[in-house]
Protein backbone atom coordinates (compact mmCIF):
# COMPACT_ATOMS: atom_id res chain seq x y z
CA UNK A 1 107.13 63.52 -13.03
CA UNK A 2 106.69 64.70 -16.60
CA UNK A 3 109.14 67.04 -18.15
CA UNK A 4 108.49 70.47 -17.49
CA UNK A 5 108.70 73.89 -18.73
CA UNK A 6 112.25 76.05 -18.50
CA UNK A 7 111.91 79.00 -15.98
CA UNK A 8 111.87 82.06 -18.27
CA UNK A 9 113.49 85.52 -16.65
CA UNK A 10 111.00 87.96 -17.50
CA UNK A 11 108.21 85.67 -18.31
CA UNK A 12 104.68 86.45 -17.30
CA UNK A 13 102.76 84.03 -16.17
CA UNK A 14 99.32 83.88 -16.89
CA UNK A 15 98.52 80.80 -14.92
CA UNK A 16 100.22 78.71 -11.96
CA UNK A 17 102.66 77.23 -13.86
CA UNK A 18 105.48 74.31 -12.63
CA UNK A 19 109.13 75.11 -13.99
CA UNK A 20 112.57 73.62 -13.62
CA UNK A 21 115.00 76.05 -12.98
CA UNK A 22 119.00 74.65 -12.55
CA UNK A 23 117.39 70.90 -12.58
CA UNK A 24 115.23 71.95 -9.41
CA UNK A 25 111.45 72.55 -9.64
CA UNK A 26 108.86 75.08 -8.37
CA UNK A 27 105.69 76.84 -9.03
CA UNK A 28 105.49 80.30 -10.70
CA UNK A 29 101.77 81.54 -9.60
CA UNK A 30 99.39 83.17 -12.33
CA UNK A 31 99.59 86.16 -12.50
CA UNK A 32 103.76 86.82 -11.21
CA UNK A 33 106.55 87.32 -13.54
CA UNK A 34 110.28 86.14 -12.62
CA UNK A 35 112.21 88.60 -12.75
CA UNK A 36 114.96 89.41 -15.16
CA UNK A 37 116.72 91.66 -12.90
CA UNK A 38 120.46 90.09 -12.26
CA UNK A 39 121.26 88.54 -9.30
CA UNK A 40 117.19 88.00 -8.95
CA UNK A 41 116.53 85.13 -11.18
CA UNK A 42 119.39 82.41 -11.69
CA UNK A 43 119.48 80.17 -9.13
CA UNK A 44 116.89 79.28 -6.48
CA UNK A 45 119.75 78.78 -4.02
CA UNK A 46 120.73 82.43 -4.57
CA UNK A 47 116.67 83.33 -4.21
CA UNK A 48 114.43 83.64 -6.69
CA UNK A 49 112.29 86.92 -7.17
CA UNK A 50 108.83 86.93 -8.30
CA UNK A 51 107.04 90.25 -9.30
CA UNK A 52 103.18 90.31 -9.24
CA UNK A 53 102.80 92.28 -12.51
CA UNK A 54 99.30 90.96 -14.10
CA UNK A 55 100.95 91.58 -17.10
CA UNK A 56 104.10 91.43 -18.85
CA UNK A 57 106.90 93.49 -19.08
CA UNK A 58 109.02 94.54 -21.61
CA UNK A 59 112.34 94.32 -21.92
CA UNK A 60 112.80 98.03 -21.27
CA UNK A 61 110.85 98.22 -18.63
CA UNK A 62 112.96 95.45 -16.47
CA UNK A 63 116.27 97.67 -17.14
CA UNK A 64 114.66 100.35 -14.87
CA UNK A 65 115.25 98.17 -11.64
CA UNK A 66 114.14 101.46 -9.20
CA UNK A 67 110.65 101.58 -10.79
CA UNK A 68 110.42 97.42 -11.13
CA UNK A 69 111.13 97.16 -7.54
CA UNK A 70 108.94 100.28 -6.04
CA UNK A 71 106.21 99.68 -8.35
CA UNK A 72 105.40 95.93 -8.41
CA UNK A 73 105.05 93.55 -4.89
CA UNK A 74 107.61 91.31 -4.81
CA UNK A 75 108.04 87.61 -2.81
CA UNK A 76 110.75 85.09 -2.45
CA UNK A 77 110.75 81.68 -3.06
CA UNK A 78 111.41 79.45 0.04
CA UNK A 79 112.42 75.93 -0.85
CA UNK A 80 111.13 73.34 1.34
CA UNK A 81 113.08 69.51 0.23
CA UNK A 82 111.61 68.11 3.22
CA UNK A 83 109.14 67.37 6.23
CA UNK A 84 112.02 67.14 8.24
CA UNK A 85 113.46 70.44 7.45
CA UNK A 86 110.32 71.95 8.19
CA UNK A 87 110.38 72.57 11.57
CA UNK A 88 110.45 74.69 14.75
CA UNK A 89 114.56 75.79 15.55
CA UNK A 90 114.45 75.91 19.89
CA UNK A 91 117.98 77.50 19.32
CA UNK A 92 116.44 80.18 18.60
CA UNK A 93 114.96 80.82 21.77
CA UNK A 94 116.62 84.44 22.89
CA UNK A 95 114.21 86.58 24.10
CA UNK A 96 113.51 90.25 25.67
CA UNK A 97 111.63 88.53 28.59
CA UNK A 98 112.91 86.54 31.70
CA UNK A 99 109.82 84.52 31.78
CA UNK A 100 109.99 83.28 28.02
CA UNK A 101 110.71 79.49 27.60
CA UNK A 102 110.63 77.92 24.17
CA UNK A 103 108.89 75.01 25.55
CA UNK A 104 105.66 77.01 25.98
CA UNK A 105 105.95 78.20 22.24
CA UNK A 106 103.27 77.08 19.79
CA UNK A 107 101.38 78.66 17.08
CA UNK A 108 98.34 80.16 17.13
CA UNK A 109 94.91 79.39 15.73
CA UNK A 110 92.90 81.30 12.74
CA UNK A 111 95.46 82.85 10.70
CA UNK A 112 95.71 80.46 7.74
CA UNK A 113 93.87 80.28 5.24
CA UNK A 114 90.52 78.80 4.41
CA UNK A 115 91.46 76.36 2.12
CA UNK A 116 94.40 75.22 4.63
CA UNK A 117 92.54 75.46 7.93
CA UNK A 118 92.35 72.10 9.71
CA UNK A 119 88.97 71.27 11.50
CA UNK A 120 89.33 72.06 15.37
CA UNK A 121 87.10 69.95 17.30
CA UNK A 122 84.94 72.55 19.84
CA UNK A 123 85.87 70.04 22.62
CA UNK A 124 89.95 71.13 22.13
CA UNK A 125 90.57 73.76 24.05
CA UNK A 126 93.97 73.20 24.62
CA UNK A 127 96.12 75.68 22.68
CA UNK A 128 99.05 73.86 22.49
CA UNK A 129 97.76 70.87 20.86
CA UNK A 130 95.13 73.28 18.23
CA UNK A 131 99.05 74.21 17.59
CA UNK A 132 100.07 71.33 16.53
CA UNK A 133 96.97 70.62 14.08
CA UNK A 134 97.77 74.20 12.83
CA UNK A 135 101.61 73.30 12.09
CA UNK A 136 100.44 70.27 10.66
CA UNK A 137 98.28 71.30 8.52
CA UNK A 138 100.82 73.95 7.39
CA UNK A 139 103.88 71.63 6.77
CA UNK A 140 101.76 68.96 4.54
CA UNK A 141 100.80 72.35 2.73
CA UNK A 142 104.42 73.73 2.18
CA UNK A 143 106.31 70.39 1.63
CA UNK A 144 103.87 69.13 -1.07
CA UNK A 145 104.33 72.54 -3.10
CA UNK A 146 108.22 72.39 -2.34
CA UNK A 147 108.21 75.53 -0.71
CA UNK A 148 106.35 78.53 -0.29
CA UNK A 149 107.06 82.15 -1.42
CA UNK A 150 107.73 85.19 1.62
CA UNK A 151 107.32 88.66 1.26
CA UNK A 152 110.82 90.31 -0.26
CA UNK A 153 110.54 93.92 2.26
CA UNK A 154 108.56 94.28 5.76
CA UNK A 155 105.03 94.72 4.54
CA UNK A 156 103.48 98.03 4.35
CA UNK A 157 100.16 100.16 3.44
CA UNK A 158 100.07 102.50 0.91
CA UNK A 159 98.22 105.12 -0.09
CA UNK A 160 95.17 103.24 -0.95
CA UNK A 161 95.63 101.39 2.33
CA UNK A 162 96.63 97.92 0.40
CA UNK A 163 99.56 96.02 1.93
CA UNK A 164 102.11 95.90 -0.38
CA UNK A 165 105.68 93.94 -0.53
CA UNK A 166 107.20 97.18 -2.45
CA UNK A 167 111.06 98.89 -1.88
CA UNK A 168 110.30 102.33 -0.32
CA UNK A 169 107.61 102.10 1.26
CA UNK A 170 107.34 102.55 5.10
CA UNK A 171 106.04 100.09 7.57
CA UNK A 172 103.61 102.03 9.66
CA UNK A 173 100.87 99.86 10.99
CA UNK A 174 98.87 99.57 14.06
CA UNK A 175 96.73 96.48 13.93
CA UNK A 176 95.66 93.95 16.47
CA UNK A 177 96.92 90.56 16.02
CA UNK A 178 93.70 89.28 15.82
CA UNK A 179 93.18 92.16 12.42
CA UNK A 180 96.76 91.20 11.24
CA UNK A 181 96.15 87.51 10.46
CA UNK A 182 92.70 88.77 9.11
CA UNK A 183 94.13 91.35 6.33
CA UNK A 184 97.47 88.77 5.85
CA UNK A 185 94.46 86.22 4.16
CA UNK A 186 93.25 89.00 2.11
CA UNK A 187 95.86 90.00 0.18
CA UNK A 188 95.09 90.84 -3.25
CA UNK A 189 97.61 89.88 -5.43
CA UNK A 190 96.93 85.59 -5.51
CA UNK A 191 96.06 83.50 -7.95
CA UNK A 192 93.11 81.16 -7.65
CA UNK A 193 95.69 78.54 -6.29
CA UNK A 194 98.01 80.98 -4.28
CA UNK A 195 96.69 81.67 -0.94
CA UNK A 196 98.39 84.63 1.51
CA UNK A 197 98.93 84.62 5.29
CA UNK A 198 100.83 85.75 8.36
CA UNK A 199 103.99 84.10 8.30
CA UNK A 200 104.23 81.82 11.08
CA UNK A 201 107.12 80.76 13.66
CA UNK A 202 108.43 77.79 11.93
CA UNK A 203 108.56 79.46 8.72
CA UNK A 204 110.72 82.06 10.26
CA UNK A 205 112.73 79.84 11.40
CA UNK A 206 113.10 78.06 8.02
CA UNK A 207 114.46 81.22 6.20
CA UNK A 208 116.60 81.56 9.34
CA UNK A 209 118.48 77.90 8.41
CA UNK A 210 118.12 78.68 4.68
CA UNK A 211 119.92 82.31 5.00
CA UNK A 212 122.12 80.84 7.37
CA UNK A 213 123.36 77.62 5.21
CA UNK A 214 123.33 79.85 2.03
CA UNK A 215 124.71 82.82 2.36
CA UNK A 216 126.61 82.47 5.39
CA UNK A 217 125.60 85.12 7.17
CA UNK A 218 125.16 84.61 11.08
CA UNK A 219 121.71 84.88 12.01
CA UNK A 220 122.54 84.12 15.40
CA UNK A 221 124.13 87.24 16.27
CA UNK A 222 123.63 91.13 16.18
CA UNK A 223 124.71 92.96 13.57
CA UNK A 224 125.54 96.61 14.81
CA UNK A 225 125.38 98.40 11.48
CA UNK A 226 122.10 97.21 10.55
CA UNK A 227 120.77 99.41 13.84
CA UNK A 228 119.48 103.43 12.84
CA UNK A 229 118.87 106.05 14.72
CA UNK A 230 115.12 105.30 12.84
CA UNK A 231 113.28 103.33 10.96
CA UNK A 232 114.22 103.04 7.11
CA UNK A 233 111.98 102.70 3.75
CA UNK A 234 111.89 99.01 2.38
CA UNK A 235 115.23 97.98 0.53
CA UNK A 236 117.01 101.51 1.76
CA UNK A 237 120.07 99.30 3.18
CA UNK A 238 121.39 96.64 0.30
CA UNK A 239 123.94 95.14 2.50
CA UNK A 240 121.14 93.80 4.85
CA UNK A 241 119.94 91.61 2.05
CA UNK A 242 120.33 87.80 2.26
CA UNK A 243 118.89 85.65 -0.22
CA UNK A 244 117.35 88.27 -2.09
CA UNK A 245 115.30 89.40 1.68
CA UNK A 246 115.77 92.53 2.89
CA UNK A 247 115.72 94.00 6.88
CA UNK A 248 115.04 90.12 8.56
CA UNK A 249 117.56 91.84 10.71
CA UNK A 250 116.85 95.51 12.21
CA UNK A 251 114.99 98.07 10.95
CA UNK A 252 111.04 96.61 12.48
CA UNK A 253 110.17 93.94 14.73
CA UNK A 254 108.10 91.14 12.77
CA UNK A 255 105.20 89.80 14.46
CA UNK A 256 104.37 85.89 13.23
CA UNK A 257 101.00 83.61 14.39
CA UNK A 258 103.40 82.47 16.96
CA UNK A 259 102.29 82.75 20.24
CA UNK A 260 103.47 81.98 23.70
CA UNK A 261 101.28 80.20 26.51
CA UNK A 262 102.12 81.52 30.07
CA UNK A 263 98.41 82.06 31.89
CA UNK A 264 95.46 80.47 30.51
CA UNK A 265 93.51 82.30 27.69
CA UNK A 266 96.38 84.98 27.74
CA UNK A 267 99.09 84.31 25.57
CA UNK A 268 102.11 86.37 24.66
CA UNK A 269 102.82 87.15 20.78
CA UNK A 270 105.79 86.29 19.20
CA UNK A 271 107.63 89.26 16.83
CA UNK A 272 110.98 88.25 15.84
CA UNK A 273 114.14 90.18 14.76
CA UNK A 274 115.32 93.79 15.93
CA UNK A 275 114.08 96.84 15.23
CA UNK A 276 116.03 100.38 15.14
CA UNK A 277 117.79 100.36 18.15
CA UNK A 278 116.67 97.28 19.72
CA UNK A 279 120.20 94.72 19.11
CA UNK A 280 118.26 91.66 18.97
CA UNK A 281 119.69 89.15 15.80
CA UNK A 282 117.44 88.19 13.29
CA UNK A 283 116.55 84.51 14.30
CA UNK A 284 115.84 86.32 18.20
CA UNK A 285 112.59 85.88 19.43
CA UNK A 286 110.96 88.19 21.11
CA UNK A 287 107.37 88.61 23.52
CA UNK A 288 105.07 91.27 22.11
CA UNK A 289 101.67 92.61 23.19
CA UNK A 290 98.43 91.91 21.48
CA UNK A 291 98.54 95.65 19.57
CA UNK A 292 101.40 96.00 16.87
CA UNK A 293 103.20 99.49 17.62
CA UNK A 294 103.02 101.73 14.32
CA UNK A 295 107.06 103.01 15.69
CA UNK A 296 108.48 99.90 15.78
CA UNK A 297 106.59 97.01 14.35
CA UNK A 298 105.98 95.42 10.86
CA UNK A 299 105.43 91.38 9.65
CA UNK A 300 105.70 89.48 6.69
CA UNK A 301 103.60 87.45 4.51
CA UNK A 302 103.50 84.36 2.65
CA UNK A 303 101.99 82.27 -0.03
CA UNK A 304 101.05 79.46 -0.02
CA UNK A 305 100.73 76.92 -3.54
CA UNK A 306 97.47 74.65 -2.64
């Protein structure tokens, strides 16, 4: 590999651009600035921040963190070393239903995008294996960009009915699963080479290991002050931030294109986290119904580098 550019805190970046930040490497999509907000930019083992600005911003303008971070979407860079660490975690496997087994987990069909969507024969029915030429397809996708970037807050719509990644805002949706992975793909704010999509299982899980090995926080068990009496604006709680993520524990359930195969042509959905009351630890997964509930229930995105 040739040398390449410095990551620049503040920079805007006009076009997908590889930079080396702390001797490690990673793509900066057009369009995104990194942020020069402190304790959002230094290290990518701390988290690194992207803002999609379409412009860039002055100096002044990044001191006033409040409007940065309720103005602009922002996403989190997830790095990916290896095939091998990208991968399904069956320990986490609790669940909010007696008839849930892991073993009957596998993700679902149509929710990435075009330019990442494996063929599936019309003679492969079977849902478990259109799984695993989803997840594969995925993987080769993450591990050859090093990583991919995940939304920083529980998405949301505001008042133009866009989703947004924005502190603030309040996740009140009621989609279909079938709508969610429709609208994740058609999220405005990509480059030409930066796709958007639901985030899946295994990704989950991924952020699950990284938050777990990085900040040592214990994703494997619930967290009672993290529970309200109701659900909060993005960001409103800054001790339930781990690698620069806010609410993967409480606040919604997350819904992913993970799905779980019980009956024939009727699977489960799989939504992971807690929500509110609900004590369920962030790396919990849970069965949900085909219909997101606008009380309780919110997902993430990511992007994808092709």
């Amino acid at each position: 590999m040739g040398v390449k550019e410095q990551a620049e805190p503040g920079k805007y970046y006009e076009e997908d651009t590889e930079v080396e930040l702390g001797g490690k490497e990673l793509t900066i999509p057009g369009g995104a600035s990194i942020s020069k907000i402190p304790g959002e930019y230094e290290n990518i083992d701390n988290g690194l921040v992207i803002y999609i600005t379409n412009k860039q911003i002055t100096d002044e303008e990044w001191q006033d963190t409040e409007k940065m971070q309720t103005t602009y979407d922002q996403f989190v860079w997830i790095p990916v070393t290896s095939s091998e660490q990208y991968k399904r975690n069956n320990e986490y496997n609790i669940s909010n239903n007696w008839t849930f087994n892991i073993a009957n987990v596998y993700t679902g069909n149509d929710y990435l995008p075009d330019e990442i969507q494996p063929d599936i024969p019309e003679s492969l029915t079977d849902v478990k294996e259109i799984g695993v030429l989803n997840e594969e397809a995925e993987r080769t996708t993450v591990v050859n960009a090093g990583g991919f970037y995940i939304s920083r807050y529980e998405m949301a719509k505001d008042e133009n009915k866009n989703l947004v990644s924005k502190k603030g805002t309040v996740a009140e949706l009621s989609e279909s699963i079938t709508t969610l992975k429709s609208i994740s793909k058609n999220f405005n704010a990509s480059s030409p080479n930066l796709k958007s999509a639901l985030c899946s299982g295994i990704q989950w899980d991924v952020v699950m290991d990284l938050v777990k090995e990085k900040t040592g926080f214990d994703v494997n068990v619930v967290h009672d002050e993290f529970y309200t009496n109701g659900k909060q604006p993005a960001g409103t709680n800054p001790e339930n931030k781990f690698f620069n993520i806010y609410d993967l524990e409480g606040n919604c359930l997350e819904y992913t294109s993970e799905e779980e195969a019980i009956l024939t042509n009727s699977p489960d959905y799989i939504i992971r986290g807690g929500c509110k009351l609900d004590p369920y630890p962030a790396s919990a997964r849970l069965t949900g119904t085909e219909f997101m509930s606008r009380n309780t229930d919110s997902f993430r995105l990511v992007l994808y580098i092709i």
